[in-house]
C-alpha atoms as a PDB file:
ATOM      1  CA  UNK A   1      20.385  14.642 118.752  1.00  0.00           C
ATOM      2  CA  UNK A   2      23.817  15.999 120.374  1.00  0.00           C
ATOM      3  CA  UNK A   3      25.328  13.540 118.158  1.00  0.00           C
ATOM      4  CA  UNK A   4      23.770  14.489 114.763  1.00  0.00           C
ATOM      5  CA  UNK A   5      24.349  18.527 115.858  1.00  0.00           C
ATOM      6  CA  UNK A   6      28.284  17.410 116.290  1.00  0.00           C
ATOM      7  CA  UNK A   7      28.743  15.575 112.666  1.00  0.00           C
ATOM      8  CA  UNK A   8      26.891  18.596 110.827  1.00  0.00           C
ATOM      9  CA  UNK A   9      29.255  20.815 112.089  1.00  0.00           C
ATOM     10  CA  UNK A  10      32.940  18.499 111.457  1.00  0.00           C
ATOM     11  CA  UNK A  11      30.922  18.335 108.162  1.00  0.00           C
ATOM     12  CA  UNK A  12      30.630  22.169 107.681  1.00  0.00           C
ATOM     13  CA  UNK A  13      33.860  22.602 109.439  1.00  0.00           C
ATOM     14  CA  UNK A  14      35.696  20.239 106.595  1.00  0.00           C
ATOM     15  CA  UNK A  15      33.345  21.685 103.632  1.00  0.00           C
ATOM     16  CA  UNK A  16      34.976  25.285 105.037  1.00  0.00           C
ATOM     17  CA  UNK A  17      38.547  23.909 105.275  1.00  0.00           C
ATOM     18  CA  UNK A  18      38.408  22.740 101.765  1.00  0.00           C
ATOM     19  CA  UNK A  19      36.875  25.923 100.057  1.00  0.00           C
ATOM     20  CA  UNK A  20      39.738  27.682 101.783  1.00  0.00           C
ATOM     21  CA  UNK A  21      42.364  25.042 100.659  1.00  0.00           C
ATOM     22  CA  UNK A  22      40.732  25.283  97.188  1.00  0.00           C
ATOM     23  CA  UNK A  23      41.127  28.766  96.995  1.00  0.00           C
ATOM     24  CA  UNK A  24      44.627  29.293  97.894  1.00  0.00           C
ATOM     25  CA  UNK A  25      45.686  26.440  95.685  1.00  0.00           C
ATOM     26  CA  UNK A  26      44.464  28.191  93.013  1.00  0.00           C
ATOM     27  CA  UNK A  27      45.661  31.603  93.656  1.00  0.00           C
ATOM     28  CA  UNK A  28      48.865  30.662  93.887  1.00  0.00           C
ATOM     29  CA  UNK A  29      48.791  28.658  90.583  1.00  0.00           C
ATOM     30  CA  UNK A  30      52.722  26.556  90.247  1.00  0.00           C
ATOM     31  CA  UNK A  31      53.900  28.141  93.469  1.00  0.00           C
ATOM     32  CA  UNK A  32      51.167  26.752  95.687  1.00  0.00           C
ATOM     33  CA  UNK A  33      52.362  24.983  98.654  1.00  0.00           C
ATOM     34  CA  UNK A  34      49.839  21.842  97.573  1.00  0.00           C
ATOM     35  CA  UNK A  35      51.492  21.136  94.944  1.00  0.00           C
ATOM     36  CA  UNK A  36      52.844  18.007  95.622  1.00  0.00           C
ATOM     37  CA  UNK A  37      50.124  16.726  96.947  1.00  0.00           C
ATOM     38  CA  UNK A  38      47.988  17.399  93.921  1.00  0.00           C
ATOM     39  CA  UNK A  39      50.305  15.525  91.856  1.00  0.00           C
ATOM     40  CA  UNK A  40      50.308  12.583  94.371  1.00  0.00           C
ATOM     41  CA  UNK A  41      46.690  12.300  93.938  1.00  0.00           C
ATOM     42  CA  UNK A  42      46.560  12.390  90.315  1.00  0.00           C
ATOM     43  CA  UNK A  43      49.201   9.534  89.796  1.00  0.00           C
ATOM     44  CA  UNK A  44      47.373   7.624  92.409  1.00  0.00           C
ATOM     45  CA  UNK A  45      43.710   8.192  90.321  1.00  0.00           C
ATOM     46  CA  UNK A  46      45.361   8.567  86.920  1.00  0.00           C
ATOM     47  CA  UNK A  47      46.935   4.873  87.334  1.00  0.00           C
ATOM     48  CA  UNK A  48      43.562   3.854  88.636  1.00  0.00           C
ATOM     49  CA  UNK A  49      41.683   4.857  85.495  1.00  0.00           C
ATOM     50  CA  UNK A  50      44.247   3.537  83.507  1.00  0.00           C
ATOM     51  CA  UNK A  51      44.091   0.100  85.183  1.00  0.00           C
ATOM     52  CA  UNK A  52      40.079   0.115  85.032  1.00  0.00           C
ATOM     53  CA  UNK A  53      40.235   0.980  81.551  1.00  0.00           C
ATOM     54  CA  UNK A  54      42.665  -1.695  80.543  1.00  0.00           C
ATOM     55  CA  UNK A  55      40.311  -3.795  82.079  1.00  0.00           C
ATOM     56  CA  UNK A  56      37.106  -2.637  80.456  1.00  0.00           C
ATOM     57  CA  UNK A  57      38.731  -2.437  76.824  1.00  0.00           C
ATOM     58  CA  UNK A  58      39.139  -5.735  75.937  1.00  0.00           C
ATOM     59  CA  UNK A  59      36.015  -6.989  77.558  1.00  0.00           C
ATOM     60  CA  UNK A  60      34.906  -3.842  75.253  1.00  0.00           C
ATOM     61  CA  UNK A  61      36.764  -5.054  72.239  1.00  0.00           C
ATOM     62  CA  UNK A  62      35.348  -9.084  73.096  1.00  0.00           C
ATOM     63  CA  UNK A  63      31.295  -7.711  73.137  1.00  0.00           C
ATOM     64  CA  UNK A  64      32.172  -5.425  69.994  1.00  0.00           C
ATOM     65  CA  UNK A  65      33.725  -8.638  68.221  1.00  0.00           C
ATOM     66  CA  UNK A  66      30.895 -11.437  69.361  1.00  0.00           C
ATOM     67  CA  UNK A  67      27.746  -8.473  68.257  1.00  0.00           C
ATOM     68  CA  UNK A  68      29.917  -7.614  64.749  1.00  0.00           C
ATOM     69  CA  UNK A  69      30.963 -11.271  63.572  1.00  0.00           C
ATOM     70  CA  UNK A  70      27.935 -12.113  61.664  1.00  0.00           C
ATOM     71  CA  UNK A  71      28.300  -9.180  59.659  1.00  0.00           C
ATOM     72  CA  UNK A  72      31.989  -9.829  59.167  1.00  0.00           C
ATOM     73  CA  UNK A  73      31.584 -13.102  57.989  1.00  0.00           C
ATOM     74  CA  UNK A  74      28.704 -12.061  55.380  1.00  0.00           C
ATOM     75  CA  UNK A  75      31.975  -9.465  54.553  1.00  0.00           C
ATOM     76  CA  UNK A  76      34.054 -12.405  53.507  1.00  0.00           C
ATOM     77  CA  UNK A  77      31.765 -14.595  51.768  1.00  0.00           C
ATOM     78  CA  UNK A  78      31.066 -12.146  49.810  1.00  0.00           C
ATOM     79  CA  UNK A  79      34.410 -11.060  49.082  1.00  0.00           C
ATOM     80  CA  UNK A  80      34.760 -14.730  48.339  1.00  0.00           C
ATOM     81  CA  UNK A  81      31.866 -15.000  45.979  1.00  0.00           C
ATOM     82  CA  UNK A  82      33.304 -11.616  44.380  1.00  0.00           C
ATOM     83  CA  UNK A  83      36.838 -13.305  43.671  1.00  0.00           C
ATOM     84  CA  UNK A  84      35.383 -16.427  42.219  1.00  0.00           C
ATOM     85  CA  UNK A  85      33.196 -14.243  39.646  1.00  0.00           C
ATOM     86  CA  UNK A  86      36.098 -12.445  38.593  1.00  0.00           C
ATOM     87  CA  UNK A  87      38.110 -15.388  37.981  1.00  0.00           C
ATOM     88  CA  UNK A  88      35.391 -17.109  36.016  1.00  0.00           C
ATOM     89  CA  UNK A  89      35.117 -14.282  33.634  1.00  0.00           C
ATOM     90  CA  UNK A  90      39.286 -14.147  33.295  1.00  0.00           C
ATOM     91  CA  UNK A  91      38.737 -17.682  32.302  1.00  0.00           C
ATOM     92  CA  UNK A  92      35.599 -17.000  30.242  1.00  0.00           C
ATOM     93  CA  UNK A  93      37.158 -13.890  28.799  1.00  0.00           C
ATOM     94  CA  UNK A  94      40.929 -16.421  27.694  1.00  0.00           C
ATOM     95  CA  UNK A  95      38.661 -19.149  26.858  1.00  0.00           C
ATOM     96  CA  UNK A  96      36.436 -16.703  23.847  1.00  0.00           C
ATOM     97  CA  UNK A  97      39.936 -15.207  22.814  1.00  0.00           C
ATOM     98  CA  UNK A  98      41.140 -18.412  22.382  1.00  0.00           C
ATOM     99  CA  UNK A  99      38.435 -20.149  20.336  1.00  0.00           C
ATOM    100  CA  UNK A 100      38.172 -16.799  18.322  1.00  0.00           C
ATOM    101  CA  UNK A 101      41.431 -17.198  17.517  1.00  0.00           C
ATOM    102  CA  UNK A 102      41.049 -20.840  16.420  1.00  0.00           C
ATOM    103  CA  UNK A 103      37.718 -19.950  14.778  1.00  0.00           C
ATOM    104  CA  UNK A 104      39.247 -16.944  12.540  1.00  0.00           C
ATOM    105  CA  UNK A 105      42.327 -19.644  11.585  1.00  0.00           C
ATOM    106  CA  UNK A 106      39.226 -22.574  10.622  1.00  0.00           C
ATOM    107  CA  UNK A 107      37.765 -20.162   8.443  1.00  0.00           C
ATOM    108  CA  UNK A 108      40.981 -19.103   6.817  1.00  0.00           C
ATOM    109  CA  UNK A 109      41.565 -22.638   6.518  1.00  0.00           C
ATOM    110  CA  UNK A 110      38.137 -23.607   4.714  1.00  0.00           C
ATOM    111  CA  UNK A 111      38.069 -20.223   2.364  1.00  0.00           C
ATOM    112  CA  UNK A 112      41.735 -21.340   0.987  1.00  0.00           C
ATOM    113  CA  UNK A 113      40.525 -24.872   0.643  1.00  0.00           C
ATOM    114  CA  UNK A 114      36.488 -23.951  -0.809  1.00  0.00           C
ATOM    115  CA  UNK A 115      35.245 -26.178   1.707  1.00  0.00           C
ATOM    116  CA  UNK A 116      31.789 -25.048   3.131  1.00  0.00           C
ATOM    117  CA  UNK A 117      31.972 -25.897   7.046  1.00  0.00           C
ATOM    118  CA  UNK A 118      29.766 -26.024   9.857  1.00  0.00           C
ATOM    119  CA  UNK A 119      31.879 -25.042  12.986  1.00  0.00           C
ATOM    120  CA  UNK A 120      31.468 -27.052  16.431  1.00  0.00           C
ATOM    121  CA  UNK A 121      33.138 -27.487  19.429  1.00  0.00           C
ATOM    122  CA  UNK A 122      34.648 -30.208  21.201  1.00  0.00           C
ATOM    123  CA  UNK A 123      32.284 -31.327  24.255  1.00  0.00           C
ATOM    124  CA  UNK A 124      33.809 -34.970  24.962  1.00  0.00           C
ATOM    125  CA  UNK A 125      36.438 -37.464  24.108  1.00  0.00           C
ATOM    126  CA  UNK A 126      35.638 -40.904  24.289  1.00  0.00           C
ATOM    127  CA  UNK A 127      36.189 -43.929  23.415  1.00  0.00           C
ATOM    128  CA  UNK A 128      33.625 -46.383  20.976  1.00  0.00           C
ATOM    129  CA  UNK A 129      33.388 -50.473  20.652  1.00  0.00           C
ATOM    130  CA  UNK A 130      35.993 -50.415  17.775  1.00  0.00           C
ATOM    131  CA  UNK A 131      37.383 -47.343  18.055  1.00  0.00           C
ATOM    132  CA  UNK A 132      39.979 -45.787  20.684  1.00  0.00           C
ATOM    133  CA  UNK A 133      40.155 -42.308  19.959  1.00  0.00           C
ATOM    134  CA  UNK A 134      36.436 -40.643  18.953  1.00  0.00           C
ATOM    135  CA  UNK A 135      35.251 -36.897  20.350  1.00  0.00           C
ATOM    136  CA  UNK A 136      31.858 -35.846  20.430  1.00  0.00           C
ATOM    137  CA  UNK A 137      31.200 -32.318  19.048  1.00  0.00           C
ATOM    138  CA  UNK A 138      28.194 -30.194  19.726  1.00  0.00           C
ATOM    139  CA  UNK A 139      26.407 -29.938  16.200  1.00  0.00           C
ATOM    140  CA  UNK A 140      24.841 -32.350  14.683  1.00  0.00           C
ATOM    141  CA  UNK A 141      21.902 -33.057  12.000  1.00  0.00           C
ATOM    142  CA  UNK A 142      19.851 -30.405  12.778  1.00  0.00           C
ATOM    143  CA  UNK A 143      23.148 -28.607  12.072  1.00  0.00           C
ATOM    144  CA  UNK A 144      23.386 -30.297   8.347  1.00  0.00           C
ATOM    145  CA  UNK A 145      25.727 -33.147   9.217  1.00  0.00           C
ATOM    146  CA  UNK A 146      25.527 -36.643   8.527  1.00  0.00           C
ATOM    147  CA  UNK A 147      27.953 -39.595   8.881  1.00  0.00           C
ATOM    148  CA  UNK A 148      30.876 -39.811   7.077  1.00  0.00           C
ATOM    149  CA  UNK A 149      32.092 -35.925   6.172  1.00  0.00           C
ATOM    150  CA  UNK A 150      35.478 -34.684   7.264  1.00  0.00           C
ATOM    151  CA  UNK A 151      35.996 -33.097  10.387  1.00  0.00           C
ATOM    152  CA  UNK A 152      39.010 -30.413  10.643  1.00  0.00           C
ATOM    153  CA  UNK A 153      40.568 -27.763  12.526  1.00  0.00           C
ATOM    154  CA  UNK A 154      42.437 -24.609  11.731  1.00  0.00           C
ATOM    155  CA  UNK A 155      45.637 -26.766  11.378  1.00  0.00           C
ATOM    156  CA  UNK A 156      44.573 -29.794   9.335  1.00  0.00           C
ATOM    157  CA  UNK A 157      42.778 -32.751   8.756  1.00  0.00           C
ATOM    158  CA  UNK A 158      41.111 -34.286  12.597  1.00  0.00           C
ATOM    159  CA  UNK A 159      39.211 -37.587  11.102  1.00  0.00           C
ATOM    160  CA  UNK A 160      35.801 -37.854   9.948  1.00  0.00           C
ATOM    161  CA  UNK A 161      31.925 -38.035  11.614  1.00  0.00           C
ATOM    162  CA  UNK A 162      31.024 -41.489  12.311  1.00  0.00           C
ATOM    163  CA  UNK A 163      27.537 -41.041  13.587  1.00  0.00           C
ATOM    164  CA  UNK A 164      24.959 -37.985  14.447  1.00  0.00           C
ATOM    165  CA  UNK A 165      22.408 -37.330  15.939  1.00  0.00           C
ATOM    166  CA  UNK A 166      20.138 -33.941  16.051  1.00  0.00           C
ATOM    167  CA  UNK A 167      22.520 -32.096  18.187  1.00  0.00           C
ATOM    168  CA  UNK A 168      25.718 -33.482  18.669  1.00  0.00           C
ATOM    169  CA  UNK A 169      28.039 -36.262  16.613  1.00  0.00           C
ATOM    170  CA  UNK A 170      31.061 -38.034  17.124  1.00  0.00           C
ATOM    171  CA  UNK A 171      33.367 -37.731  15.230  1.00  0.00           C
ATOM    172  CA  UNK A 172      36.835 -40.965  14.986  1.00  0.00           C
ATOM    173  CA  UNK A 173      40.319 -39.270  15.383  1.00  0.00           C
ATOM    174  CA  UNK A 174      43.264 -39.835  12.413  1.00  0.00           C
ATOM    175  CA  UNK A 175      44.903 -41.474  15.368  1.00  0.00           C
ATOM    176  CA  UNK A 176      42.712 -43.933  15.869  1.00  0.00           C
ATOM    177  CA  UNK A 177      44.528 -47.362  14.776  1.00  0.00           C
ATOM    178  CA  UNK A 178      41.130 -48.445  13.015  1.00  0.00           C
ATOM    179  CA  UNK A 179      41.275 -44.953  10.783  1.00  0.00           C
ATOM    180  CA  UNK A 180      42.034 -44.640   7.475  1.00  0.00           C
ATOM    181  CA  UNK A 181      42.599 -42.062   4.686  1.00  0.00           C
ATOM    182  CA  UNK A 182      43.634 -41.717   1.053  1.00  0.00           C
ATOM    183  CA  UNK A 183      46.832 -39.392   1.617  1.00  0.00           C
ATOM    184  CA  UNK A 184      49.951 -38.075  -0.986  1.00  0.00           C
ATOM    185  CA  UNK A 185      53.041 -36.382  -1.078  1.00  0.00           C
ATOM    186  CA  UNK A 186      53.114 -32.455  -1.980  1.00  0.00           C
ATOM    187  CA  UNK A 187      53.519 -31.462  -5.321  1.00  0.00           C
ATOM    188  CA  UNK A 188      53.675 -34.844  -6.112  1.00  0.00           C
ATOM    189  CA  UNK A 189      51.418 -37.710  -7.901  1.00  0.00           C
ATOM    190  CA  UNK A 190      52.652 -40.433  -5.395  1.00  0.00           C
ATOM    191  CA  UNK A 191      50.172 -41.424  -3.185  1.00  0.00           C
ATOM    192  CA  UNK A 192      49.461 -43.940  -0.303  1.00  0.00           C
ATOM    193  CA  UNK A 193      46.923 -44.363   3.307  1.00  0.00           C
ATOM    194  CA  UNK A 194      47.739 -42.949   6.416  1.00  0.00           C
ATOM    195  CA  UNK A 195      46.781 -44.926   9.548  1.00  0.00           C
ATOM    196  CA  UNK A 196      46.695 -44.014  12.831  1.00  0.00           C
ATOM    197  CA  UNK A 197      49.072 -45.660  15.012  1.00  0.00           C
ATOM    198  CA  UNK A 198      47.827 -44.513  18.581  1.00  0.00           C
ATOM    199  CA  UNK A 199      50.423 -43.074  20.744  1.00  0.00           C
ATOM    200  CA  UNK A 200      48.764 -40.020  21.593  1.00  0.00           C
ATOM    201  CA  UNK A 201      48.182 -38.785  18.668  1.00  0.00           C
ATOM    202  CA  UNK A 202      51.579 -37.902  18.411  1.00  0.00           C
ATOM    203  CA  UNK A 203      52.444 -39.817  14.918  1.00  0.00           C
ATOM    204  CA  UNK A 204      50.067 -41.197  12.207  1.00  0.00           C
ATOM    205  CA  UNK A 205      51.618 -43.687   9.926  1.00  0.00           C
ATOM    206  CA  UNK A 206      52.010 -42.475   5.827  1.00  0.00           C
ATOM    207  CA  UNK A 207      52.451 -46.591   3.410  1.00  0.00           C
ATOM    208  CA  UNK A 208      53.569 -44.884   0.192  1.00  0.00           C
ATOM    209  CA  UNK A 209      52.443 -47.088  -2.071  1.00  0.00           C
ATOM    210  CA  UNK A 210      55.182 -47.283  -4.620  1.00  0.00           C
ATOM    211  CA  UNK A 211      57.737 -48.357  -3.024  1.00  0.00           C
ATOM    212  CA  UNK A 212      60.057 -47.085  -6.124  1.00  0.00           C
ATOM    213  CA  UNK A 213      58.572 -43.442  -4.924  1.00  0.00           C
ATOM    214  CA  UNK A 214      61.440 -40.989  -3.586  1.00  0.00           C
ATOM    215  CA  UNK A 215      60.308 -40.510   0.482  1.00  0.00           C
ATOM    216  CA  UNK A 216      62.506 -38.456   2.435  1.00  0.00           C
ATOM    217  CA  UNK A 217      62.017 -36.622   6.269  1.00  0.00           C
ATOM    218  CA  UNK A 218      60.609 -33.351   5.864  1.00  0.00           C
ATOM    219  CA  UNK A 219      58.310 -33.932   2.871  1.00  0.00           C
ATOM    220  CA  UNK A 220      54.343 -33.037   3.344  1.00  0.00           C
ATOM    221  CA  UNK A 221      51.534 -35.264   3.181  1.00  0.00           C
ATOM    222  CA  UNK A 222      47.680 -34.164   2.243  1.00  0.00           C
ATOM    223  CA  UNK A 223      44.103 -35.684   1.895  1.00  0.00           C
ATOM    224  CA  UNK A 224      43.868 -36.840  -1.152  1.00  0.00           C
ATOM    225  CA  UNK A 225      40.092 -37.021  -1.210  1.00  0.00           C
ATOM    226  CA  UNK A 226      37.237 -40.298  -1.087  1.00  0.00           C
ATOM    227  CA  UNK A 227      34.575 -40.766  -4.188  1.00  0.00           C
ATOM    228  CA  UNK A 228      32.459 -37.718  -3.825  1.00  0.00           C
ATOM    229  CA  UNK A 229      34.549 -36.418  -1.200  1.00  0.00           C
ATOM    230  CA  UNK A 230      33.116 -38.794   1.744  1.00  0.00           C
ATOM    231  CA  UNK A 231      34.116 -39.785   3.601  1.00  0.00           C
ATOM    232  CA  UNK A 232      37.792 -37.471   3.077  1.00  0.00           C
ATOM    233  CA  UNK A 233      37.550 -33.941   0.910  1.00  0.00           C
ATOM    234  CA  UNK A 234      40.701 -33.614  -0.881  1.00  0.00           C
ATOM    235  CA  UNK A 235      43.273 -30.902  -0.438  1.00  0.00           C
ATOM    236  CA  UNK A 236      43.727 -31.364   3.525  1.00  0.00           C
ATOM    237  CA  UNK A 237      47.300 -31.093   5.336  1.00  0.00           C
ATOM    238  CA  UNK A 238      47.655 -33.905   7.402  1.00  0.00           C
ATOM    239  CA  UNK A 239      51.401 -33.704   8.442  1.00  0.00           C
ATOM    240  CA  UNK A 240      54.648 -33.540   8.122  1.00  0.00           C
ATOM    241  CA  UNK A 241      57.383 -36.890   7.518  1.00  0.00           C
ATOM    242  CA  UNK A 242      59.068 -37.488  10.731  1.00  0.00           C
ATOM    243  CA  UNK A 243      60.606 -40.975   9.758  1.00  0.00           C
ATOM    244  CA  UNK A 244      61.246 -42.895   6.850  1.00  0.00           C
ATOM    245  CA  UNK A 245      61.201 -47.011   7.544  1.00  0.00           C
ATOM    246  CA  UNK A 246      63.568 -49.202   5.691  1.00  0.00           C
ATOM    247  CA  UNK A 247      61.238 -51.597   3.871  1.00  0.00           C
ATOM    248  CA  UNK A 248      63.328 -54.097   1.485  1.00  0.00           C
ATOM    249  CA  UNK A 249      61.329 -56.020  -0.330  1.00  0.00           C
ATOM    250  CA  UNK A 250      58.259 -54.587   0.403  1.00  0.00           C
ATOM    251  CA  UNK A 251      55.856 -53.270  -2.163  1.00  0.00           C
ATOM    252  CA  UNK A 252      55.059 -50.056  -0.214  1.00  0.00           C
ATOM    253  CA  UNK A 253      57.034 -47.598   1.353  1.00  0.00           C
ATOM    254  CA  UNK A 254      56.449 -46.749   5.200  1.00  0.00           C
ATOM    255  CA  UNK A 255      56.884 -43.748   7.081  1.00  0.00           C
ATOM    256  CA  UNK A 256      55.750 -41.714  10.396  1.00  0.00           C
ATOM    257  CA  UNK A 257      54.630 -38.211  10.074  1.00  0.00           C
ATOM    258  CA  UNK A 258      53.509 -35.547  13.007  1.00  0.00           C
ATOM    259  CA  UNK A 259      49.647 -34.487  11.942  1.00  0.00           C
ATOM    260  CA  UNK A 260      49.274 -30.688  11.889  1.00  0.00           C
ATOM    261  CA  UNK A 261      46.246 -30.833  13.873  1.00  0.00           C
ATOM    262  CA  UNK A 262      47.286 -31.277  17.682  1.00  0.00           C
ATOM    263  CA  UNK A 263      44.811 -34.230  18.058  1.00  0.00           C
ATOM    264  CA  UNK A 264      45.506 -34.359  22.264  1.00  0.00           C
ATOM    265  CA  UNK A 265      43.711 -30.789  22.509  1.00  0.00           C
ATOM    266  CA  UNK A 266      40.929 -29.969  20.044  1.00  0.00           C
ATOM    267  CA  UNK A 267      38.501 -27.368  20.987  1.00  0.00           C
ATOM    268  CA  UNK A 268      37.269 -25.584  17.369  1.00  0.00           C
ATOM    269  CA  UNK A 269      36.707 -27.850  14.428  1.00  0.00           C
ATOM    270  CA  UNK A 270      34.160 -27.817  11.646  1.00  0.00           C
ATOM    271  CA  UNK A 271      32.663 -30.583   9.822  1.00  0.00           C
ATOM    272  CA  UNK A 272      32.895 -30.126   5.898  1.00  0.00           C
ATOM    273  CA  UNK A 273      29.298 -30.093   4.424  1.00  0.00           C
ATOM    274  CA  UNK A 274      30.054 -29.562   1.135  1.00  0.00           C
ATOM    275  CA  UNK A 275      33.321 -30.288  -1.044  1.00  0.00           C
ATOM    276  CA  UNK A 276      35.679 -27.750  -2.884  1.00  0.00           C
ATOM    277  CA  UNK A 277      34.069 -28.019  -6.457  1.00  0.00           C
ATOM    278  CA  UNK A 278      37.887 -28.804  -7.695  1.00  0.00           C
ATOM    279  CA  UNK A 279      41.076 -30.365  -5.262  1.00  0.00           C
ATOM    280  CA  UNK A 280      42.834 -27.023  -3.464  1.00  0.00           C
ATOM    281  CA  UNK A 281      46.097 -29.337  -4.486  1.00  0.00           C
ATOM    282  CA  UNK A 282      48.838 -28.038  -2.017  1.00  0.00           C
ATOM    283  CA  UNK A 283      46.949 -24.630  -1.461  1.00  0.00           C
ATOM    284  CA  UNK A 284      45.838 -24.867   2.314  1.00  0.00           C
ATOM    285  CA  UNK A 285      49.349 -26.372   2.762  1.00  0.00           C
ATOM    286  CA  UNK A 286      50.992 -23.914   5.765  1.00  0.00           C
ATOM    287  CA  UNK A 287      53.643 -21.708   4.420  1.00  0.00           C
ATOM    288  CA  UNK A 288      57.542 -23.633   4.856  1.00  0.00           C
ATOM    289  CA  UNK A 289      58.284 -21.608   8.149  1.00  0.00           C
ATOM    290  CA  UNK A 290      54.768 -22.508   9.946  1.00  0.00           C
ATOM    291  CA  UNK A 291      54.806 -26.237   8.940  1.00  0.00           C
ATOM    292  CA  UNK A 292      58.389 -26.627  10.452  1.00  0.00           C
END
């Protein structure tokens, strides 16, 4: 009981001694005699909280991370998701300028020529028992094609439709070694077969056949139509001489030309349903500059 008596009163005796100190200390404001041991004190408890909080923020910054990473990562696949749209419809959007482009030059191509065309696209290239170079095209007989019409592009003459079906068709290359089409010189009455000669496509071969005929580099070939137009409409470019073959002796005249048509990339064509009701001659022929 003595004992308990004793602390209250060191406690009330210390309470007293530090309203006092309190008091002066702040009466005397910078000039207080405790200065320097006020500013010992808050070094000593300011380093302390800045230690405890260097501890608590990243254990802080580690809970905030683990509770927000779902969310972050739904953040970034859909950013992810966001970037591929975009660059599908950049693709999409280059893709419909270019076959508009090719489109608009088919058309320009067939209302020179009078040939009524269907247009189709390109959806395969492949290869048939007895043919190398063949591409499928997505219109068929629903579309009013049948075997054996020509098939061409903005450019020129591509080959001619080999079989159909409702839908789609395929359709042989001019490249293909096993193709074959009445051809002749511009402005010209000489006329002779171009073959295709493989090799990518790059160079169909033109047999002149007088061999008597003038054939020089440079000169222009075109269709120069089938029976009824079928399976070749007349009036077609098909290329341009490239090389001229010395052929002594021979009855025909032989000679490499580069097709108009890039036949390694087709995308727009259109199938010819109907034939010019008289030969274009050299009409659809590209002017001098574009054909060089």
């Amino acid at each position: 009981m003595r004992d308990s008596r004793r602390a209250r009163l060191i406690l009330g005796g210390l309470l007293m001694a530090a309203l006092i100190i309190l008091t002066v200390d702040h009466r005397a404001g910078d000039s207080s005699p405790l200065r320097p041991l006020r500013a010992a004190a808050a070094s000593v408890f300011g380093t302390a909280e800045q230690f405890g909080g260097g501890l608590v923020r990243p254990v802080g910054g580690f809970v905030s991370a683990v509770v927000s990473a779902p969310s972050a990562q739904e953040r970034v696949n859909a950013l992810k998701a966001e970037n591929a749209r975009l660059r599908a419809e950049l693709v999409a959007s280059r893709l419909d300028a270019t076959r508009s482009k090719e489109l608009k030059q088919l058309l320009g191509l067939a209302g020179t020529g009078g040939f009524k065309v269907v247009p189709a696209n390109v959806i395969a290239r492949r290869g048939l028992p007895g043919f190398e170079d063949a591409v499928q095209i997505d219109a068929g007989t629903s579309d009013g094609i049948r075997s054996e019409m020509t098939v061409l592009n903005g450019d020129g003459l591509i080959g001619r439709v080999i079989r159909a079906s409702p839908h789609t068709s395929t359709v042989v290359l001019l490249s293909d070694p096993a193709s074959a089409a009445g051809a002749r010189l511009e402005s010209a009455k000489e006329i002779g077969v171009v073959h295709g000669v493989g090799e990518n496509g790059r160079l169909v071969q033109f047999r002149l056949l007088d061999s008597t005929a003038p054939l020089t580099r440079g000169a222009r070939i075109v269709s120069f139509g089938s029976q009824n137009g079928s399976p070749y409409v007349p009036g077609v470019p098909i290329g341009v001489i490239e090389r001229v073959e010395s052929t002594p002796g021979e009855l025909t005249r032989i000679a490499y030309a580069r097709p108009y048509a890039d036949l390694t990339s087709l995308d727009v064509v259109g199938v010819v349903v109907e034939a010019p009701k008289r030969d274009p001659r050299d009409a659809v022929l590209p002017t001098k500059e574009r054909s060089r």
